[in-house]
Protein backbone atom coordinates (compact mmCIF):
# COMPACT_ATOMS: atom_id res chain seq x y z
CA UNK A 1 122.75 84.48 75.37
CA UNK A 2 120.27 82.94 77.68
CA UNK A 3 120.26 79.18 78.52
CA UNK A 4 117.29 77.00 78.16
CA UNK A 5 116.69 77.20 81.97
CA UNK A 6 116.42 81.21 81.39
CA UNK A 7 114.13 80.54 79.07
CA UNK A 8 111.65 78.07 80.50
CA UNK A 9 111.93 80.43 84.09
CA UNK A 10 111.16 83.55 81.45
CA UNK A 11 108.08 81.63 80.06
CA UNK A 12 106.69 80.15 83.61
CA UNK A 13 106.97 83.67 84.60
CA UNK A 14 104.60 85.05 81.74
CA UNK A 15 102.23 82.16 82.69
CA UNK A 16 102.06 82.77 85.86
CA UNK A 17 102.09 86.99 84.70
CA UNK A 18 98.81 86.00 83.25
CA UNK A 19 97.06 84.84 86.11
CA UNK A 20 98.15 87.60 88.32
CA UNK A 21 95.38 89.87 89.65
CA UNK A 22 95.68 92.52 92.84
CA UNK A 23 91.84 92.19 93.74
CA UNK A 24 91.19 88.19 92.83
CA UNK A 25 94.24 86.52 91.73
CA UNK A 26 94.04 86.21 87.80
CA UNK A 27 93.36 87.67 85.57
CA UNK A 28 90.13 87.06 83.31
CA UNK A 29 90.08 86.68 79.70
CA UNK A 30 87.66 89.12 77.89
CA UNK A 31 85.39 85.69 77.52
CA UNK A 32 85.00 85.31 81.38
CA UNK A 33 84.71 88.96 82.21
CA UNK A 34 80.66 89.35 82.20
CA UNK A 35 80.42 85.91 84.15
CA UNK A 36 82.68 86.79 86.64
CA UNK A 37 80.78 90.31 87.19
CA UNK A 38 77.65 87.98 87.42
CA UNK A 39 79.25 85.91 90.01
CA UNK A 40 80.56 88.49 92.11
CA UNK A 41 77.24 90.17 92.30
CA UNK A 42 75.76 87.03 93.35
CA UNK A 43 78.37 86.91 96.53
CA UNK A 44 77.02 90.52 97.82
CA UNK A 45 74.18 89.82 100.29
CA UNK A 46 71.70 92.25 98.35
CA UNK A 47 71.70 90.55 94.67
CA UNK A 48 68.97 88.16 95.54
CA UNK A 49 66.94 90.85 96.83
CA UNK A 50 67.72 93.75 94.41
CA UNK A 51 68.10 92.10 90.98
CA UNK A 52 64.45 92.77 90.36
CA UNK A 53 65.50 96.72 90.40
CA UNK A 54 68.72 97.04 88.76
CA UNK A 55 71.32 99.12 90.64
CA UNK A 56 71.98 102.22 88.18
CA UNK A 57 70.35 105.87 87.45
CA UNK A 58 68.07 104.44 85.20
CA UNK A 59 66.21 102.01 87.05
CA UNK A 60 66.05 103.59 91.12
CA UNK A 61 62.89 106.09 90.59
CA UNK A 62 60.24 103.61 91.59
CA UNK A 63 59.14 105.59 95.02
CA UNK A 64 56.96 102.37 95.70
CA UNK A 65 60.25 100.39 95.43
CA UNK A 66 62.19 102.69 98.24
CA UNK A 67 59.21 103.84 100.21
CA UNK A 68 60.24 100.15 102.28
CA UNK A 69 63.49 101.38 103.08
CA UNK A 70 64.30 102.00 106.63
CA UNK A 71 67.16 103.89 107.16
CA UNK A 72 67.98 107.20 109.40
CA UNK A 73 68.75 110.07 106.85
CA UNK A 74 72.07 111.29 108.72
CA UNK A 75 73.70 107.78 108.46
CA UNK A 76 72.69 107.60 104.27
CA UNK A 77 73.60 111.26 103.67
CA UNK A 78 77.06 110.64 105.75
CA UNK A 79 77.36 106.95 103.06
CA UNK A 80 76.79 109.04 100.11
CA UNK A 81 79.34 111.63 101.16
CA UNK A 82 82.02 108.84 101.71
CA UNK A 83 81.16 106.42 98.76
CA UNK A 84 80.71 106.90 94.96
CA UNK A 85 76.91 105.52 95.43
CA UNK A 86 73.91 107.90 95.17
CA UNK A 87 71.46 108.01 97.60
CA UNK A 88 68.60 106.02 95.74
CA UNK A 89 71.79 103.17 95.29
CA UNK A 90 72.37 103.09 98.75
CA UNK A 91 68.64 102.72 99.50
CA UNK A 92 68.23 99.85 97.12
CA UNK A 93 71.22 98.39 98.56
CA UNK A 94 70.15 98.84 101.98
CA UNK A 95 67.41 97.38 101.66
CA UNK A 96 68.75 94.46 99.91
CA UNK A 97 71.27 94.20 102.92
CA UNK A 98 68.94 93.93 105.35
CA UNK A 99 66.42 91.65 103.70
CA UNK A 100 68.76 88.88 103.51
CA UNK A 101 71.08 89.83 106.68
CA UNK A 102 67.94 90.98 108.91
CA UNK A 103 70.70 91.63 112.28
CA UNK A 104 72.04 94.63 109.88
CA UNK A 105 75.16 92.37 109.69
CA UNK A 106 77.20 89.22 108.00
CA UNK A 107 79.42 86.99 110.19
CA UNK A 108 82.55 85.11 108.73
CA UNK A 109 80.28 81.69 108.55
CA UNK A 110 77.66 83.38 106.57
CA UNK A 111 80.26 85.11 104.21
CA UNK A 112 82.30 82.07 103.52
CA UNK A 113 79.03 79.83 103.08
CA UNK A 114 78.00 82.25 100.46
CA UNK A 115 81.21 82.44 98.45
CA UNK A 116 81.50 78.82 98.67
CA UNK A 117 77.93 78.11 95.98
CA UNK A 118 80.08 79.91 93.73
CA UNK A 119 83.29 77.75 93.84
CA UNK A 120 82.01 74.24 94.15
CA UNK A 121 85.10 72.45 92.80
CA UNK A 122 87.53 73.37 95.53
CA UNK A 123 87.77 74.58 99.03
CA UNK A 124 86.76 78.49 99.17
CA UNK A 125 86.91 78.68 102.97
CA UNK A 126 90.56 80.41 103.70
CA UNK A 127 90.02 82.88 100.39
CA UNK A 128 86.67 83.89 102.14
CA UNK A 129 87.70 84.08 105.01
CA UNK A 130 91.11 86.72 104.17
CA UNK A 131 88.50 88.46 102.33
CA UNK A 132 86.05 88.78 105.34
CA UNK A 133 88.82 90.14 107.07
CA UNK A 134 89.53 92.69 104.31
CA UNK A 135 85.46 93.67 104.74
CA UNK A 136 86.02 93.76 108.58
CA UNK A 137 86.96 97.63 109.28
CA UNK A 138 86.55 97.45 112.57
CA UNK A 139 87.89 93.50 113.00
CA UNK A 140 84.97 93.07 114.83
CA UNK A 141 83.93 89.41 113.73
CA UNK A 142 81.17 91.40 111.59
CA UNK A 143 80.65 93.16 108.42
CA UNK A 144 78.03 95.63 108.95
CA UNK A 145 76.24 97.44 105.92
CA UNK A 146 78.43 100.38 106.42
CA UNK A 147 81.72 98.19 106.10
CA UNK A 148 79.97 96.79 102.90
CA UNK A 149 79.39 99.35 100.93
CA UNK A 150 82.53 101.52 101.50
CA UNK A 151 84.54 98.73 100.33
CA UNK A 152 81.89 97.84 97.49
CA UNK A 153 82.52 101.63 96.25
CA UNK A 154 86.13 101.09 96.38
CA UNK A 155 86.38 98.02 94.29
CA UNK A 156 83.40 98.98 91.87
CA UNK A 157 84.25 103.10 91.57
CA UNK A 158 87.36 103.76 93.37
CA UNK A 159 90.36 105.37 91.89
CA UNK A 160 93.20 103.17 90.60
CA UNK A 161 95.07 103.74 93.66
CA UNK A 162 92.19 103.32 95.73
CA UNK A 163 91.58 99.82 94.54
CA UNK A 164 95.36 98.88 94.57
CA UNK A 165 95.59 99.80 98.23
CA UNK A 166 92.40 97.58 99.34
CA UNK A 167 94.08 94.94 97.19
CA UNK A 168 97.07 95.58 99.10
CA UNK A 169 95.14 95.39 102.37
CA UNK A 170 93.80 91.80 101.62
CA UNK A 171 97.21 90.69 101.14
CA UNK A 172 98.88 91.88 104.50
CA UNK A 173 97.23 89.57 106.54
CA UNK A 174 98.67 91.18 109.63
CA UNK A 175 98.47 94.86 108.88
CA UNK A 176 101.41 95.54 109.79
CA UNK A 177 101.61 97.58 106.56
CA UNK A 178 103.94 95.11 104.39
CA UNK A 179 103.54 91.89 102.29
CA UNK A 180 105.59 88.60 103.71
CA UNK A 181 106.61 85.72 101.39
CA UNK A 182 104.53 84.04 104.15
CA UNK A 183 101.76 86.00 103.83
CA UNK A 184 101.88 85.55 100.24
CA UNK A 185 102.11 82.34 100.10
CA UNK A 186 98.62 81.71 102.51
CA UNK A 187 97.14 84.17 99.74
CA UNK A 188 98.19 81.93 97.05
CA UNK A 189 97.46 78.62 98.44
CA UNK A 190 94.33 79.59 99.04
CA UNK A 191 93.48 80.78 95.57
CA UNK A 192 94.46 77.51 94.21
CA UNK A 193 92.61 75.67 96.99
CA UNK A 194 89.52 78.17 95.52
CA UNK A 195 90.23 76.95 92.02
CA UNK A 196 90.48 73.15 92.96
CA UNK A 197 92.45 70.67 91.24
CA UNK A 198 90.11 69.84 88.06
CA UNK A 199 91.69 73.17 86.54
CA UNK A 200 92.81 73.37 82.29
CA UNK A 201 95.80 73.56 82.29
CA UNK A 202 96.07 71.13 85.72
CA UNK A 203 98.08 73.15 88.20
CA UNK A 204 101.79 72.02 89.72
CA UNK A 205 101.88 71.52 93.19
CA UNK A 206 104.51 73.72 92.82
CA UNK A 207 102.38 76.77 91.08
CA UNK A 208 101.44 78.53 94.34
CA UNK A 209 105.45 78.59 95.47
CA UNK A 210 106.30 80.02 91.81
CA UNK A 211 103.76 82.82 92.06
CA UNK A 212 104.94 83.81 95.21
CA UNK A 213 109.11 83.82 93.87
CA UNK A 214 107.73 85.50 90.82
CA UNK A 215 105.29 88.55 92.82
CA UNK A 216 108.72 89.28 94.81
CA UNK A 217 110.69 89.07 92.12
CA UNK A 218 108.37 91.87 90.19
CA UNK A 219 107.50 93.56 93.56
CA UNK A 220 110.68 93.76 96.22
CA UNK A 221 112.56 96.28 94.86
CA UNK A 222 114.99 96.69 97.25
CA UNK A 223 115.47 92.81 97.96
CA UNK A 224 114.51 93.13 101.83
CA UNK A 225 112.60 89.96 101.86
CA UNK A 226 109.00 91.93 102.11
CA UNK A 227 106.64 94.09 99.56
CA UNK A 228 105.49 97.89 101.38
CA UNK A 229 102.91 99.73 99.78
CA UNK A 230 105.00 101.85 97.78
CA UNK A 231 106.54 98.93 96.10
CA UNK A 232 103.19 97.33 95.59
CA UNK A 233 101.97 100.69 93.71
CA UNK A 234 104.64 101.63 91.99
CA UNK A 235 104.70 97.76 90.32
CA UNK A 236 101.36 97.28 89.93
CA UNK A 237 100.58 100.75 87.80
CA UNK A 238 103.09 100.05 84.98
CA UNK A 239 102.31 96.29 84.65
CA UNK A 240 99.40 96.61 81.42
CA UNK A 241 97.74 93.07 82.92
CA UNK A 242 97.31 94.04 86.21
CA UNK A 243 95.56 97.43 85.24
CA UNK A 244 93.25 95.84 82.79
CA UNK A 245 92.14 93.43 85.69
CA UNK A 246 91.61 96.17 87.36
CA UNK A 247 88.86 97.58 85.15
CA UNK A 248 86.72 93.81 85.32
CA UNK A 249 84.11 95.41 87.72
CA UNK A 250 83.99 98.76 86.09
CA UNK A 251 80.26 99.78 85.20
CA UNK A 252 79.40 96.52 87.22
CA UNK A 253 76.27 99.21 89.31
């Protein structure tokens, strides 16, 4: 028979179930679903530049539109052969890129001043910033065009494992190939610092602390104090909520 403590632990734990999402940190309600594809199209440095020409098979045949492209052929046909983008995409995207990021590149300021317009009501800066890193292939300080769109293909086309293991790369902070309790916990407190404190239902001070307990709980199999990449799968692809959240930026191109 479970006590009343069992209980209210059980029922913090499907709140907190709820808002649990690999690639963002909750997950969205159908509801919220098209404006958060809006808003994360509006955080890629090309949407200003390319909404005019939507990105899909339908709408890339304008040769006027791609004759100002400027790219060298071996470096696109190489992108198309390692993303899920056709070659038209990648030209439209390219020259998005480079319209608003003229270097050919976004630094960590730039990145975390764009991703702040879109969370006003709290502080946006450490999220962007562990998600910068997660752009950063080559931890250079830089996210070239090339770093963009092979991780834009993963979260918008990838494979289910493909987009649990970038999710799982934003998340090990050091890359040392495992999940701390103290890596977890940056992660969540700055999710909730994203959010802000004028959130319905008002958040605990206490909320980011009982996600963490509850991720280990689900994820640390063995109980060694740390989440690998196995674990992290193998949890992640029988929870139902986790793989629907999964599917909010399918068809998003």
């Amino acid at each position: 028979m479970k006590s009343k403590s069992q209980d209210r632990s059980l029922s913090e734990s499907t709140e907190l179930d709820r808002s649990f999402d690999p690639l963002t940190g909750n997950t969205p309600s159908k509801a919220t679903k098209r404006s958060i594809k809006q808003r994360f199209l509006k955080l890629l440095p090309c949407y200003h530049s390319a909404t005019s020409a939507s990105i899909n098979q339908n709408s890339v045949s304008d040769d006027g539109e791609l004759s100002t492209v400027r790219y060298r052929p071996e470096g696109l046909e190489r992108l198309v052969g390692r993303t899920s983008f056709s070659k038209k995409e990648l030209q439209i995207l390219y020259r998005g890129f480079k319209n608003e990021c003229p270097s050919g590149a976004v630094n960590e300021e730039m990145f975390k001043n764009i991703y702040s317009q879109f969370f006003p009501q709290g502080d946006s800066s450490m999220y962007a910033h562990f998600l910068f890193e997660a752009f950063d292939a080559h931890h250079n300080g830089s996210v070239s065009f090339e770093d963009f769109v092979l991780s834009l293909s993963i979260i918008l086309r990838g494979s289910i494992t493909d987009k649990l293991n970038w999710a799982f790369n934003l998340y090990d902070l050091n890359k040392d190939g495992c999940i701390t309790r103290e890596e977890m916990t940056d992660i969540m407190h700055s999710i909730y610092d994203m959010m802000g404190k004028y959130t319905y239902p008002c958040m605990r001070d206490s909320d980011p602390k009982d996600h963490v307990e509850i991720f280990f709980q689900k994820m640390d199999k063995n109980n060694d104090g740390v989440v690998t990449v196995e674990e992290f799968l193998e949890t992640c692809q029988k929870d139902e909520n986790i793989m629907r959240s999964l599917q909010m930026f399918d068809d998003i191109i």
